[in-house]
C-alpha atoms as a PDB file:
ATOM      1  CA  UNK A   1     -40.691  24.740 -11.556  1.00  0.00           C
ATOM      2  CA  UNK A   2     -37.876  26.853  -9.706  1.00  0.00           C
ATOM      3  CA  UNK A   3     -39.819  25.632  -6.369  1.00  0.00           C
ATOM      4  CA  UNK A   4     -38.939  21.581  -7.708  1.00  0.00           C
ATOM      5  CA  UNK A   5     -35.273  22.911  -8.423  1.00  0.00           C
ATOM      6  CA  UNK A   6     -34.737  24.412  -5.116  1.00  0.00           C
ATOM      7  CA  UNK A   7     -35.505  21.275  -3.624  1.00  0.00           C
ATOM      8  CA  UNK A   8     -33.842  19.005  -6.289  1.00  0.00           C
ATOM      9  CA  UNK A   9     -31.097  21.205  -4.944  1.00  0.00           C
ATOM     10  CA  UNK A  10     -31.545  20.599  -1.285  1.00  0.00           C
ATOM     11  CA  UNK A  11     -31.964  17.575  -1.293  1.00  0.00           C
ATOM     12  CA  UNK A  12     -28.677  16.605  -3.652  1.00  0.00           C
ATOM     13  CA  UNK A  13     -26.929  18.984  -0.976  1.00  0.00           C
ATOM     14  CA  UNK A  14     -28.028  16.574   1.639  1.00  0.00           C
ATOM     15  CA  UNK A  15     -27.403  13.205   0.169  1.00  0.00           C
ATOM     16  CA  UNK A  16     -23.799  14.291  -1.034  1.00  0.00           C
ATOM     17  CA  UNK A  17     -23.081  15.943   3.047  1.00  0.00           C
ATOM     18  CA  UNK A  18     -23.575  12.134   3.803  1.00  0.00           C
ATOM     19  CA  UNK A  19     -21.605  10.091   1.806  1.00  0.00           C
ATOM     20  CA  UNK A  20     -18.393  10.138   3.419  1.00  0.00           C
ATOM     21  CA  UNK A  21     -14.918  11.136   2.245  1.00  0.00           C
ATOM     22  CA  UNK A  22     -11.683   9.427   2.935  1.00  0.00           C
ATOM     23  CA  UNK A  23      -7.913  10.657   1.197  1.00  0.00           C
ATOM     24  CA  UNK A  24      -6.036   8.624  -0.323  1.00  0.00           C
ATOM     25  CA  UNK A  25      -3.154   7.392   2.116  1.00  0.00           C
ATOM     26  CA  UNK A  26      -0.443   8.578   0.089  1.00  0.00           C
ATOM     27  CA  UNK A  27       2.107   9.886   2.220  1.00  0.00           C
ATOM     28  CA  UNK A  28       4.594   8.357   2.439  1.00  0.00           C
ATOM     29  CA  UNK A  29       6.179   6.672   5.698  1.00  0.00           C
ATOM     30  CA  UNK A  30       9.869   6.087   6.190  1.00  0.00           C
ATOM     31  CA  UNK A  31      11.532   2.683   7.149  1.00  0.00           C
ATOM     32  CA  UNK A  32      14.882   0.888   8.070  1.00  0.00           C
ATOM     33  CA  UNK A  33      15.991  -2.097   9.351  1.00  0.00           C
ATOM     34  CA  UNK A  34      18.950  -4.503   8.937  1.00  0.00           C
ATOM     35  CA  UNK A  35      17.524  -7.319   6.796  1.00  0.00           C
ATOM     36  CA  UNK A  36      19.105 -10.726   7.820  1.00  0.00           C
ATOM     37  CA  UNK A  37      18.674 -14.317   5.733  1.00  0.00           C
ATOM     38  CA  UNK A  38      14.629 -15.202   5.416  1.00  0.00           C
ATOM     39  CA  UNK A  39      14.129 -13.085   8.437  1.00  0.00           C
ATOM     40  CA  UNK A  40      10.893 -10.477   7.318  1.00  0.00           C
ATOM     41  CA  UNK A  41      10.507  -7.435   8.174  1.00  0.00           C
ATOM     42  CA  UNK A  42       7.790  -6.053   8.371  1.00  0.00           C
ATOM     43  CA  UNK A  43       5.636  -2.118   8.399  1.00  0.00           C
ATOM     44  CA  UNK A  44       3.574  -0.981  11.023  1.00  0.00           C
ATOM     45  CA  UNK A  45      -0.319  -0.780   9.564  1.00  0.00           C
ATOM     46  CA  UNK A  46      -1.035   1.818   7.565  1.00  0.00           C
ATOM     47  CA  UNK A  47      -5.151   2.677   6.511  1.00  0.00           C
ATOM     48  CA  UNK A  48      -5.909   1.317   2.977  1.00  0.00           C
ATOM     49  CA  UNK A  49      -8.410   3.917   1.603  1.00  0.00           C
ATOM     50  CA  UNK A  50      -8.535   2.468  -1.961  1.00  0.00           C
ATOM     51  CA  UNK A  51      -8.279  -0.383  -4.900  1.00  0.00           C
ATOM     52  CA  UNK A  52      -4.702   1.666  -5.932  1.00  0.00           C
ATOM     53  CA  UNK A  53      -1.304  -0.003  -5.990  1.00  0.00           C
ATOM     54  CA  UNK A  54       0.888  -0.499  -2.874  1.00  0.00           C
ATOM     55  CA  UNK A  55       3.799   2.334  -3.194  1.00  0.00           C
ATOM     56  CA  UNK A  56       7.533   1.372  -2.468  1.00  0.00           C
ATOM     57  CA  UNK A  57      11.189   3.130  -3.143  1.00  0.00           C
ATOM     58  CA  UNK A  58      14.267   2.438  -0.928  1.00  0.00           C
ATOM     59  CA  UNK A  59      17.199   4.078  -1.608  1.00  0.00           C
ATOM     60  CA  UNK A  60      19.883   2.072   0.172  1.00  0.00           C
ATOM     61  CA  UNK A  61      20.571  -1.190   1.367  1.00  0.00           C
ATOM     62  CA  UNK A  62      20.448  -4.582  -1.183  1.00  0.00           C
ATOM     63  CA  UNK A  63      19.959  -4.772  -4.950  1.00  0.00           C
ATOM     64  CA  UNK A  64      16.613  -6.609  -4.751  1.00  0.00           C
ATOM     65  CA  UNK A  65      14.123  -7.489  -2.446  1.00  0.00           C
ATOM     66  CA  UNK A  66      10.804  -9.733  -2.052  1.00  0.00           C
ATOM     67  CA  UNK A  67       7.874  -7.359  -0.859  1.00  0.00           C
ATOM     68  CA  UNK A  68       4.836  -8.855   0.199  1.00  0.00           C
ATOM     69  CA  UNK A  69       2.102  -6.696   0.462  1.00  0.00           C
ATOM     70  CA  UNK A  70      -0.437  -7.846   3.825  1.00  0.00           C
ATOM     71  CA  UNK A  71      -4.391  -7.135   4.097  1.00  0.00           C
ATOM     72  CA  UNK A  72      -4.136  -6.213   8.539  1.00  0.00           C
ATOM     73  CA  UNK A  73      -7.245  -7.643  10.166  1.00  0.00           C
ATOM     74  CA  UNK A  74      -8.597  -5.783  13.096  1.00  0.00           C
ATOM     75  CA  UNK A  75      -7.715  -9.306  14.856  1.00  0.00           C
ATOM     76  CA  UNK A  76      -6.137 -12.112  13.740  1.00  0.00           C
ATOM     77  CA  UNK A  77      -3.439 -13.221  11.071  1.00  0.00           C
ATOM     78  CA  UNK A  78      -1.873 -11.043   8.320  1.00  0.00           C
ATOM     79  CA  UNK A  79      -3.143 -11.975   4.871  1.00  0.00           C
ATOM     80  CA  UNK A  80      -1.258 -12.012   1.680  1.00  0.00           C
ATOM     81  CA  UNK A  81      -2.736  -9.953  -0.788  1.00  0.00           C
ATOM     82  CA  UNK A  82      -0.136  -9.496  -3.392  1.00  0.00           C
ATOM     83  CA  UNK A  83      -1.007 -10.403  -6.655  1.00  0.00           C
ATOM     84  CA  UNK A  84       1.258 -13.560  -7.886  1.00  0.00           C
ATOM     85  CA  UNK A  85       1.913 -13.686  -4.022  1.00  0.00           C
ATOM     86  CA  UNK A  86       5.501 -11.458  -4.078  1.00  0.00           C
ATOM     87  CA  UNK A  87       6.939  -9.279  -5.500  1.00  0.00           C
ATOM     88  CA  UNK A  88      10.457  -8.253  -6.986  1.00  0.00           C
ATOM     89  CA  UNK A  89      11.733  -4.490  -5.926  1.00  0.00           C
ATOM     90  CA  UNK A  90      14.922  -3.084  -7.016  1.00  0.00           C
ATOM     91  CA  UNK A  91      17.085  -0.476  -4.807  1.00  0.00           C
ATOM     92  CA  UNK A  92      16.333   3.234  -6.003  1.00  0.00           C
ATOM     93  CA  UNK A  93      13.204   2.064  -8.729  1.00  0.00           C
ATOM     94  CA  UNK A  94       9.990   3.766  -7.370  1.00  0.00           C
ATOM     95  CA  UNK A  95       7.576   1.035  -7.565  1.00  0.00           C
ATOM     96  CA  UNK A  96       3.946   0.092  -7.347  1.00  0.00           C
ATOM     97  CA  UNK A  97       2.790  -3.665  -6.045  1.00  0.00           C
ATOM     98  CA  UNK A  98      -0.273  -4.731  -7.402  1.00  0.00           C
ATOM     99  CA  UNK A  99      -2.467  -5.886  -4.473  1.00  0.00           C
ATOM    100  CA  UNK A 100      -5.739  -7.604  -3.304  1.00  0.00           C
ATOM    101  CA  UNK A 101      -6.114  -5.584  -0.143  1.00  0.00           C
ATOM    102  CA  UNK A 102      -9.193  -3.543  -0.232  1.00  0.00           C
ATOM    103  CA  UNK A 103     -10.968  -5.744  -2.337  1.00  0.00           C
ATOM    104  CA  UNK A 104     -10.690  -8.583   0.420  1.00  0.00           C
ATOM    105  CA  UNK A 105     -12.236  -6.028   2.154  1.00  0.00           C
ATOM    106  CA  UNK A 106      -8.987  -5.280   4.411  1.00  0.00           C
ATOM    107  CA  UNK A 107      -8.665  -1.761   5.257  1.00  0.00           C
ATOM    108  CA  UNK A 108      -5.448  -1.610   6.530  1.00  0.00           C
ATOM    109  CA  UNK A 109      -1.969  -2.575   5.042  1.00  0.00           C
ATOM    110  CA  UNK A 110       1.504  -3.064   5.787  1.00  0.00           C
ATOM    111  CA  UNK A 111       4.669  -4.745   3.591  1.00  0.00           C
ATOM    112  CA  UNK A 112       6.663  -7.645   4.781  1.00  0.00           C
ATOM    113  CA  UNK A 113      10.424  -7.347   3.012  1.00  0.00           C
ATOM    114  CA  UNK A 114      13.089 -10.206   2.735  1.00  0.00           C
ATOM    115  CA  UNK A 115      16.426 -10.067   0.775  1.00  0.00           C
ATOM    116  CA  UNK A 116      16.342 -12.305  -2.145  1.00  0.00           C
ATOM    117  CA  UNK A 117      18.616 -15.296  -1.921  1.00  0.00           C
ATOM    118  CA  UNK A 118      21.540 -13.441  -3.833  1.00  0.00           C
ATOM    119  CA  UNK A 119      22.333 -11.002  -1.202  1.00  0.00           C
ATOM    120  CA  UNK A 120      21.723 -12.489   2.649  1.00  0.00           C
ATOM    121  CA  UNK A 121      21.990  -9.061   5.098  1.00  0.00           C
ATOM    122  CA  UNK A 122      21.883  -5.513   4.658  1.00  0.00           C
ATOM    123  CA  UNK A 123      20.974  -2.115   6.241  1.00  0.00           C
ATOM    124  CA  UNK A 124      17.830  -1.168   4.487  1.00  0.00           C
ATOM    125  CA  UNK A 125      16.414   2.538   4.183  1.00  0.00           C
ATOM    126  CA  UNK A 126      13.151   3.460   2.311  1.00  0.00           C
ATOM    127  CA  UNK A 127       9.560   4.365   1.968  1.00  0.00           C
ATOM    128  CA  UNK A 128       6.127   3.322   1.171  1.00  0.00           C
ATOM    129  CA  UNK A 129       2.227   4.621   1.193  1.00  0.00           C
ATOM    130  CA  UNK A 130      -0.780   1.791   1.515  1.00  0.00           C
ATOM    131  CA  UNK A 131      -2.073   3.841  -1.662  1.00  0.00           C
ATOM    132  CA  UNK A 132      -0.547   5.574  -4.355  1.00  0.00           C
ATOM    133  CA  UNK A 133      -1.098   8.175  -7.125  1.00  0.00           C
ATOM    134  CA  UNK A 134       0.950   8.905 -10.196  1.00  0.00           C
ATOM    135  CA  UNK A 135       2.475   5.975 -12.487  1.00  0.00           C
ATOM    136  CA  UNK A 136       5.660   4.723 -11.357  1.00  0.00           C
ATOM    137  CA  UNK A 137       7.009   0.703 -12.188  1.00  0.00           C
ATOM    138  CA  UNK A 138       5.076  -2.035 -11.533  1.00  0.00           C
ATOM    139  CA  UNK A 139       6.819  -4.824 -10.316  1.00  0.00           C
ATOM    140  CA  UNK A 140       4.223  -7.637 -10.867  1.00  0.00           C
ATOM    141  CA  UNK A 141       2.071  -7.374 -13.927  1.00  0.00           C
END
């Protein structure tokens, strides 16, 4: 019997050495840019490590934008994968963007941003993480 455990034991030890571990990408990465009309702008790819919400906060710039959140092939087009296809984020709310991403099997993500048609430029300052933990607002139920 303690001969069966030991290897029970050994062999558990081996499976779980196997299965490999990712972090969530939570950090957070800053941004700024002067938005402009319908012009987008849009993050560098980040690596999307789970099903979690898209993370977003800016802290100066317009009263609202439209965030689209983007599944980034390895080649090829970016792919909206925001749920209800955009999204409505308000200066200085931290928010989280409900998203398609890794379920479409994209594993990397970036945000396109556009003032809304009440305010047409601005200098924009902000963050945002490809994953997030915590609860914070989410800005399309």
């Amino acid at each position: 019997m303690k001969r069966a455990k030991i290897i029970f034991v050994a062999m558990l030890t081996l499976i779980m050495g196997a299965v490999p571990v990712s972090a969530a990408e939570t950090r957070d990465t800053y941004y700024t840019f002067d938005a402009y009309m319908s012009e987008e702008f849009r993050t560098p790819p980040r690596p999307k490590t789970n099903t979690t919400q898209v993370y977003m906060y800016y802290t100066e710039g317009l009263k609202t934008l439209w965030v689209t959140t983007y599944g980034v092939p390895t080649q090829g087009r970016y792919s909206n994968q925001t749920k209800h296809g955009k999204a409505y984020v308000d200066k200085g709310v931290k928010s989280q963007i409900r998203n398609y991403i890794y379920e479409a099997g994209y594993r990397k993500a970036s945000i396109g941003m556009i003032p809304t048609f009440h305010e047409l430029w601005g200098h924009i300052y902000g963050c945002w993480s490809p994953d997030s933990q915590g609860s914070y607002t989410i800005v399309n139920n």
